[in-house]
N, C-alpha and C. Protein backbone atom coordinates (compact mmCIF):
# COMPACT_ATOMS: atom_id res chain seq x y z
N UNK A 1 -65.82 -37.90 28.77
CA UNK A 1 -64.89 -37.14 27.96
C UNK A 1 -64.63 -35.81 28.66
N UNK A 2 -63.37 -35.73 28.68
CA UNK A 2 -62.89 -34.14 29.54
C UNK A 2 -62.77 -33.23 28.43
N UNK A 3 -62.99 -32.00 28.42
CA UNK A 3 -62.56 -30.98 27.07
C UNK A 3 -61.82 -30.02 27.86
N UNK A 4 -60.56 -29.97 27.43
CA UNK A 4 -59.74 -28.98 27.99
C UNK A 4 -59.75 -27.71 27.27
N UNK A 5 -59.91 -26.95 27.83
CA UNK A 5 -60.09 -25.13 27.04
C UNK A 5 -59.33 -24.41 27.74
N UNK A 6 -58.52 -23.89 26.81
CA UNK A 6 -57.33 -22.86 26.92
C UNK A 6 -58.58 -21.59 27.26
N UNK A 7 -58.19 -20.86 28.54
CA UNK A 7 -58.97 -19.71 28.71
C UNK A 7 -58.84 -18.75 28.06
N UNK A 8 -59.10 -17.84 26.89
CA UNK A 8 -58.56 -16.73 26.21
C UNK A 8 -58.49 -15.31 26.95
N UNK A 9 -58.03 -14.61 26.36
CA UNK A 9 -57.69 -12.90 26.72
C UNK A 9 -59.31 -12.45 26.63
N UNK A 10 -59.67 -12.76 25.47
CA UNK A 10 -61.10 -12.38 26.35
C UNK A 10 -61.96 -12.69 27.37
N UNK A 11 -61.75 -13.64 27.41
CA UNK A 11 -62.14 -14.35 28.95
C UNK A 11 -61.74 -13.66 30.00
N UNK A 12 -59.92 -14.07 30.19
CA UNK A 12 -59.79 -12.99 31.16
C UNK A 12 -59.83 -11.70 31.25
N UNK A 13 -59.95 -10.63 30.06
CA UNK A 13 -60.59 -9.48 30.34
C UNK A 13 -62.08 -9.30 31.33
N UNK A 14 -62.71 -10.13 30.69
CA UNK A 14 -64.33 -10.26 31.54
C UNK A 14 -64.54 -10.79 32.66
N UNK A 15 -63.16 -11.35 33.11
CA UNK A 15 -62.81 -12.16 34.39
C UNK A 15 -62.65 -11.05 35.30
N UNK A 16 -61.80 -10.20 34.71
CA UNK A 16 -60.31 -9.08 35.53
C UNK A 16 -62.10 -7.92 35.70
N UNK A 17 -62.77 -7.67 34.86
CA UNK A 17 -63.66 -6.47 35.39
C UNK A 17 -64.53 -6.96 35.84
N UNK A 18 -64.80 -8.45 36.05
CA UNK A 18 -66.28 -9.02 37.02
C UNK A 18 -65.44 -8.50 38.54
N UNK A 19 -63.95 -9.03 38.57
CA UNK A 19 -63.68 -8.66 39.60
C UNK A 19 -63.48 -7.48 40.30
N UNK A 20 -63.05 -6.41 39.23
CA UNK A 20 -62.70 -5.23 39.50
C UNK A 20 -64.06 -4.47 40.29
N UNK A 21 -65.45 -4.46 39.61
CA UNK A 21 -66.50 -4.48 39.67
C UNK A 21 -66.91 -4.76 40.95
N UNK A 22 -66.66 -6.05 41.34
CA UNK A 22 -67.44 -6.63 42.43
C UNK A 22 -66.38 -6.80 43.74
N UNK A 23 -64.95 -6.24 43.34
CA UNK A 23 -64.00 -5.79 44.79
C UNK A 23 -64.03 -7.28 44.88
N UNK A 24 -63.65 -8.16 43.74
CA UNK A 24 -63.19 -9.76 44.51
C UNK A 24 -61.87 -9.96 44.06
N UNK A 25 -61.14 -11.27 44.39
CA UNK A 25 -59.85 -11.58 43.97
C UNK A 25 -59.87 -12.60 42.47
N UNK A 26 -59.31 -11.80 41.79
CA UNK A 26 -59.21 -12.33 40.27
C UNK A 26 -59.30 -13.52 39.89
N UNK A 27 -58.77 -14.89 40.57
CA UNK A 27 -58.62 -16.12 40.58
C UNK A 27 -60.10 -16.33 40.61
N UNK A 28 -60.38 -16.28 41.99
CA UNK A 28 -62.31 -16.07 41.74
C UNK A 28 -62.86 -15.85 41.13
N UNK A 29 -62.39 -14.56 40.36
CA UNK A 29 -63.82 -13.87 39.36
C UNK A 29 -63.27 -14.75 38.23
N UNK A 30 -62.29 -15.69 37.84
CA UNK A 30 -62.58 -16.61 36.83
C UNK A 30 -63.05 -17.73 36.60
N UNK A 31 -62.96 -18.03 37.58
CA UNK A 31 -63.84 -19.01 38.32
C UNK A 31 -65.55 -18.80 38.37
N UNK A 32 -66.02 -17.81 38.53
CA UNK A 32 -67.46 -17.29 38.48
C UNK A 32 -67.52 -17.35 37.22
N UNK A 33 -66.93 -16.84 36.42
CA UNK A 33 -67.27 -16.64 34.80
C UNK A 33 -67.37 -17.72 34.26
N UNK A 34 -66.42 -18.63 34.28
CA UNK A 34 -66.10 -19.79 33.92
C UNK A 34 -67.62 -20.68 34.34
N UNK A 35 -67.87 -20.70 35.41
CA UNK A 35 -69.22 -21.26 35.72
C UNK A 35 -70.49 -20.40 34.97
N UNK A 36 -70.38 -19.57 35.23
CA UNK A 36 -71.48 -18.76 34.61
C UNK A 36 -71.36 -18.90 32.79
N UNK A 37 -70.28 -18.92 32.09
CA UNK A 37 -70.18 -19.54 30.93
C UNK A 37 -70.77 -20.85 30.47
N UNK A 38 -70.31 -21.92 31.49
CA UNK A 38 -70.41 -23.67 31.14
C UNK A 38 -72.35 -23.24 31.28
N UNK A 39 -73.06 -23.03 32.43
CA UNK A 39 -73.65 -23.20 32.59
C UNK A 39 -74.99 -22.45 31.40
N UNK A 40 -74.47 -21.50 31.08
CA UNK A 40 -75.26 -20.84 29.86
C UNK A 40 -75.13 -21.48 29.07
N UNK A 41 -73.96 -22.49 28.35
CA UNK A 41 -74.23 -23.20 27.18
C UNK A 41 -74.84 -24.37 27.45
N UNK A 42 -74.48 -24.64 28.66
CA UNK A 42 -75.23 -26.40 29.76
C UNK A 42 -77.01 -26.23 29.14
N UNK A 43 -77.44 -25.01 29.95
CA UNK A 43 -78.55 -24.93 30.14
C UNK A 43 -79.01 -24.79 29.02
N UNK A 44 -78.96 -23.91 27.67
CA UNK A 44 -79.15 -24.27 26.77
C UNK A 44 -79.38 -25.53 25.71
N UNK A 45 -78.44 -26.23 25.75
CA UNK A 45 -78.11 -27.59 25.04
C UNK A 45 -79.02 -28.69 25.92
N UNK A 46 -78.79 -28.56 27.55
CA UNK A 46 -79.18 -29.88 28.37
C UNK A 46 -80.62 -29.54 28.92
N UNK A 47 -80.77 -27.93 29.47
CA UNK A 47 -81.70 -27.95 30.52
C UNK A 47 -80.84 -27.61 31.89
N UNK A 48 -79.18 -28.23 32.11
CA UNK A 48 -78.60 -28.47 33.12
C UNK A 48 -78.56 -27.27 34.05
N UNK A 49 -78.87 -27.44 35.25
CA UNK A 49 -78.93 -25.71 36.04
C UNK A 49 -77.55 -26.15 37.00
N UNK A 50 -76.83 -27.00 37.20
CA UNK A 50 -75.65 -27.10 37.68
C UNK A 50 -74.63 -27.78 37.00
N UNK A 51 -73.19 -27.16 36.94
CA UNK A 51 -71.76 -27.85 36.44
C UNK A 51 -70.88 -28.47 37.45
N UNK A 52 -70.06 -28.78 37.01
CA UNK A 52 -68.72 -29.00 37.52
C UNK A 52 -67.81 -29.14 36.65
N UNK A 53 -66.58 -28.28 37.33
CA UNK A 53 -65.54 -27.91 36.53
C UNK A 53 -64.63 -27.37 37.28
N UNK A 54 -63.05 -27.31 36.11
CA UNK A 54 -61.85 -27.36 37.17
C UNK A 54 -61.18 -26.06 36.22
N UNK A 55 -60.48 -25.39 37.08
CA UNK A 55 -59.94 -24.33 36.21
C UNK A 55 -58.48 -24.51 36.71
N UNK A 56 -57.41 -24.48 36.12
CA UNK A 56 -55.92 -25.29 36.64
C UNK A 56 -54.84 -24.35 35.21
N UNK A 57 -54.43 -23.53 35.97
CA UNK A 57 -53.18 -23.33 35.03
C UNK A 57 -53.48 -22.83 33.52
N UNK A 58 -54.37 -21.56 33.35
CA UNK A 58 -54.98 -20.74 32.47
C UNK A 58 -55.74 -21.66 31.55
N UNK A 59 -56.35 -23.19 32.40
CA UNK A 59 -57.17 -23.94 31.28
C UNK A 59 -58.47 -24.18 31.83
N UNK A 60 -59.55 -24.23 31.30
CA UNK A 60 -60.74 -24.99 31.85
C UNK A 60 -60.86 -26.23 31.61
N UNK A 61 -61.14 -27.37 32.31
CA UNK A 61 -61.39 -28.45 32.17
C UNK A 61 -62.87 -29.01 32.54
N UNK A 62 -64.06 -29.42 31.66
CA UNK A 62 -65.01 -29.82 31.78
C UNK A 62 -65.07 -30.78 31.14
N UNK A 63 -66.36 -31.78 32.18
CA UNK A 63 -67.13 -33.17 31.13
C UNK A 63 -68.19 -32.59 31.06
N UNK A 64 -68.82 -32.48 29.57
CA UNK A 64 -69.70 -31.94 29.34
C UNK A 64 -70.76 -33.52 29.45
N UNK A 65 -71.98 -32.84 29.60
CA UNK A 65 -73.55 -33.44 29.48
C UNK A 65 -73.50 -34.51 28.30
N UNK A 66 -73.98 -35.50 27.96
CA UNK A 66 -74.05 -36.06 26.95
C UNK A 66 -74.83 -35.01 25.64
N UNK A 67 -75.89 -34.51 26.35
CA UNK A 67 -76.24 -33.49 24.96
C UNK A 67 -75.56 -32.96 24.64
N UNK A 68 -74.04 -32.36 24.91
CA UNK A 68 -73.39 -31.11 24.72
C UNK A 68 -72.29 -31.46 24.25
N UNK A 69 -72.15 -32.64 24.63
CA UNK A 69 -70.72 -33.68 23.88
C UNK A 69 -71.25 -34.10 22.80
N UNK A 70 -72.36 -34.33 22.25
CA UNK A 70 -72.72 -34.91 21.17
C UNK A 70 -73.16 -33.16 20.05
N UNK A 71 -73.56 -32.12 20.93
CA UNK A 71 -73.49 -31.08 19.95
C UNK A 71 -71.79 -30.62 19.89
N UNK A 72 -71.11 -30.56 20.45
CA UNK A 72 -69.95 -30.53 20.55
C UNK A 72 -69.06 -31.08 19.07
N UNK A 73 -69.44 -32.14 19.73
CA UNK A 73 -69.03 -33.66 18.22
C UNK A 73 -69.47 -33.32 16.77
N UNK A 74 -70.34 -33.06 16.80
CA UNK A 74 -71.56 -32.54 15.49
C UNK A 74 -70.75 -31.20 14.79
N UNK A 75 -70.65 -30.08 16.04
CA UNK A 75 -69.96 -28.79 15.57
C UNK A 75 -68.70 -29.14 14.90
N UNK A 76 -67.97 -29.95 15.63
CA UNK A 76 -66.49 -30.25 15.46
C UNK A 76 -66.18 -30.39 14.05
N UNK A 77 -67.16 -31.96 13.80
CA UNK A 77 -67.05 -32.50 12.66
C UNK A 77 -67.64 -31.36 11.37
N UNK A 78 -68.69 -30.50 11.75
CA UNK A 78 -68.72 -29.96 10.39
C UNK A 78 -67.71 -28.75 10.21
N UNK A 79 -67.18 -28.14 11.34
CA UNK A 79 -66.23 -27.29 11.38
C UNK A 79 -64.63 -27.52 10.68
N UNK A 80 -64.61 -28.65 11.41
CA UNK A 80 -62.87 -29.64 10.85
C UNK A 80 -62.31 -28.85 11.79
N UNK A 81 -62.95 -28.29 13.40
CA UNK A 81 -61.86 -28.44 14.71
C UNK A 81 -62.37 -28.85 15.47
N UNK A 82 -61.44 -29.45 16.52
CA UNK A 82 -62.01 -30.24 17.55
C UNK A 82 -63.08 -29.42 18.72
N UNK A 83 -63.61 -30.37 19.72
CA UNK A 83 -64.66 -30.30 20.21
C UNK A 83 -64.23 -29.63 21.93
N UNK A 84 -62.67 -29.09 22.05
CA UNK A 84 -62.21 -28.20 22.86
C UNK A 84 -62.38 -26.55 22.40
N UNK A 85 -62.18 -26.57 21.35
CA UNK A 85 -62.25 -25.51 20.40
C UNK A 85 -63.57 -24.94 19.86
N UNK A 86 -64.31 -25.72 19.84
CA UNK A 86 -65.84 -25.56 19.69
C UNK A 86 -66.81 -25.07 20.86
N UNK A 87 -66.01 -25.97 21.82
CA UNK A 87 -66.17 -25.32 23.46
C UNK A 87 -65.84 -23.86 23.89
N UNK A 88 -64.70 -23.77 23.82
CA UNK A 88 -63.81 -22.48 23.56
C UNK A 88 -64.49 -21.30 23.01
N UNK A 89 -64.83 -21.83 22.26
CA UNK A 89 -65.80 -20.11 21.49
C UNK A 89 -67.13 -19.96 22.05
N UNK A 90 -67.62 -21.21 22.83
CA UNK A 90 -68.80 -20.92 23.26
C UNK A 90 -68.51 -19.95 24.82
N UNK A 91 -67.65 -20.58 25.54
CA UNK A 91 -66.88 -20.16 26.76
C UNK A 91 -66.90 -18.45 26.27
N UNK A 92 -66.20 -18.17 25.09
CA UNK A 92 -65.89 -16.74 24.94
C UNK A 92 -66.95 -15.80 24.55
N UNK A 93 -68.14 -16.56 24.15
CA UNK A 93 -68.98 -15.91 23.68
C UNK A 93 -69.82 -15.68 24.99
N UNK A 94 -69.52 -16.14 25.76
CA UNK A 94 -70.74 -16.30 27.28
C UNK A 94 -69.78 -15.67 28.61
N UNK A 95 -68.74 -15.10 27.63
CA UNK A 95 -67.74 -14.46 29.04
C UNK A 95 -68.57 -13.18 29.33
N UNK A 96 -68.50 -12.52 28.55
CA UNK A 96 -69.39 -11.21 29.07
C UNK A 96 -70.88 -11.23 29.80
N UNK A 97 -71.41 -12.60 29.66
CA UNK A 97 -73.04 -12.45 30.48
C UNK A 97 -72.31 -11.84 32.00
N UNK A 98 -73.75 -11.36 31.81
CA UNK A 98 -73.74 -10.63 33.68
C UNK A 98 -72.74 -9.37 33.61
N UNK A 99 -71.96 -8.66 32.57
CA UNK A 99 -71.59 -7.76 33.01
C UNK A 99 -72.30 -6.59 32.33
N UNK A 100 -72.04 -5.91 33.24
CA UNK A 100 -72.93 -4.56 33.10
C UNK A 100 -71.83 -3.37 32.37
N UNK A 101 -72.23 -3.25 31.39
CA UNK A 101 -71.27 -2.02 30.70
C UNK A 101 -71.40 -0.95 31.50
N UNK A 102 -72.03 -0.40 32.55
CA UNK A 102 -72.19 0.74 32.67
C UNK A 102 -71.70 0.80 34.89
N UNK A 103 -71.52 -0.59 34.69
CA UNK A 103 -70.58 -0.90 36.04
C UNK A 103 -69.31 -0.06 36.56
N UNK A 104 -69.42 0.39 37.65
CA UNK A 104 -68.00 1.24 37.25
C UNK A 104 -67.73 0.55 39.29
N UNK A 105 -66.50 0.82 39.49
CA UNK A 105 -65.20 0.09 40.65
C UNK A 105 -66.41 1.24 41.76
N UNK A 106 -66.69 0.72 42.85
CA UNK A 106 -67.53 1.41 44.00
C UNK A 106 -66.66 2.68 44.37
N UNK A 107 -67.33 3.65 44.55
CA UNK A 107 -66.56 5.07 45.12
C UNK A 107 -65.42 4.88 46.36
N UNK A 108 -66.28 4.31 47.18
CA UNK A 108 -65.48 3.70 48.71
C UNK A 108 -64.46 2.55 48.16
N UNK A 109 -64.26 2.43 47.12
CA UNK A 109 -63.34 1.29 46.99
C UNK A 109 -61.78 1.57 47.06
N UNK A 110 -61.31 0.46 47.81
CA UNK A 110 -59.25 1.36 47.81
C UNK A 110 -58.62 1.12 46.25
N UNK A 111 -58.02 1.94 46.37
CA UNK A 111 -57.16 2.14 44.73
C UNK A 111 -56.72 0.52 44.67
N UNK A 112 -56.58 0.65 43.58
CA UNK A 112 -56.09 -0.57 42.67
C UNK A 112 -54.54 -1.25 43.12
């Protein structure tokens, strides 16, 4: 089962300052997050210490773990939304790991 997740504005906010932060190119730093997201809820639910996943046109696309499709399924059904959407909030809730509030753009860095 694939779960397609619309990436939200909060996402890419936490995307746009991993990158800003770390002087990388934006496409990337959503890509990092995006992994660093799946894998915090992976590891949680499965144990799983590696993903795979496709990020295409402001969406994430993952097959989740059988544990995670079946908590997925579980959430869905007692929620009454589907199991992209259930995904989705977990994605948004795990956008901010790893950033440091107190991170600021390197001195030597060229303007924006």
């Amino acid at each position: 089962m694939t779960v397609v997740v619309p990436l939200s504005e909060r996402f890419h906010e936490a995307a746009e300052e991993w990158a800003d932060t770390r002087l990388m190119d934006p496409e990337d730093a959503v890509e990092v997050k995006a992994e660093q997201a799946l894998l915090e809820v992976e590891h949680l639910v499965s144990g799983a210490h590696d993903v795979e996943f496709a990020v295409e046109d402001g969406e994430l696309r993952y097959d989740p773990s059988e544990e995670l499709a079946a908590l997925l399924a579980s959430h869905a059904e007692t929620t009454g939304v589907d199991e992209a959407t259930v995904l989705g909030l977990h994605v948004d809730l795990f956008a901010r790991v790893f950033l440091d509030d107190d991170a600021k753009r390197p001195s030597n860095a060229p303007p924006k």
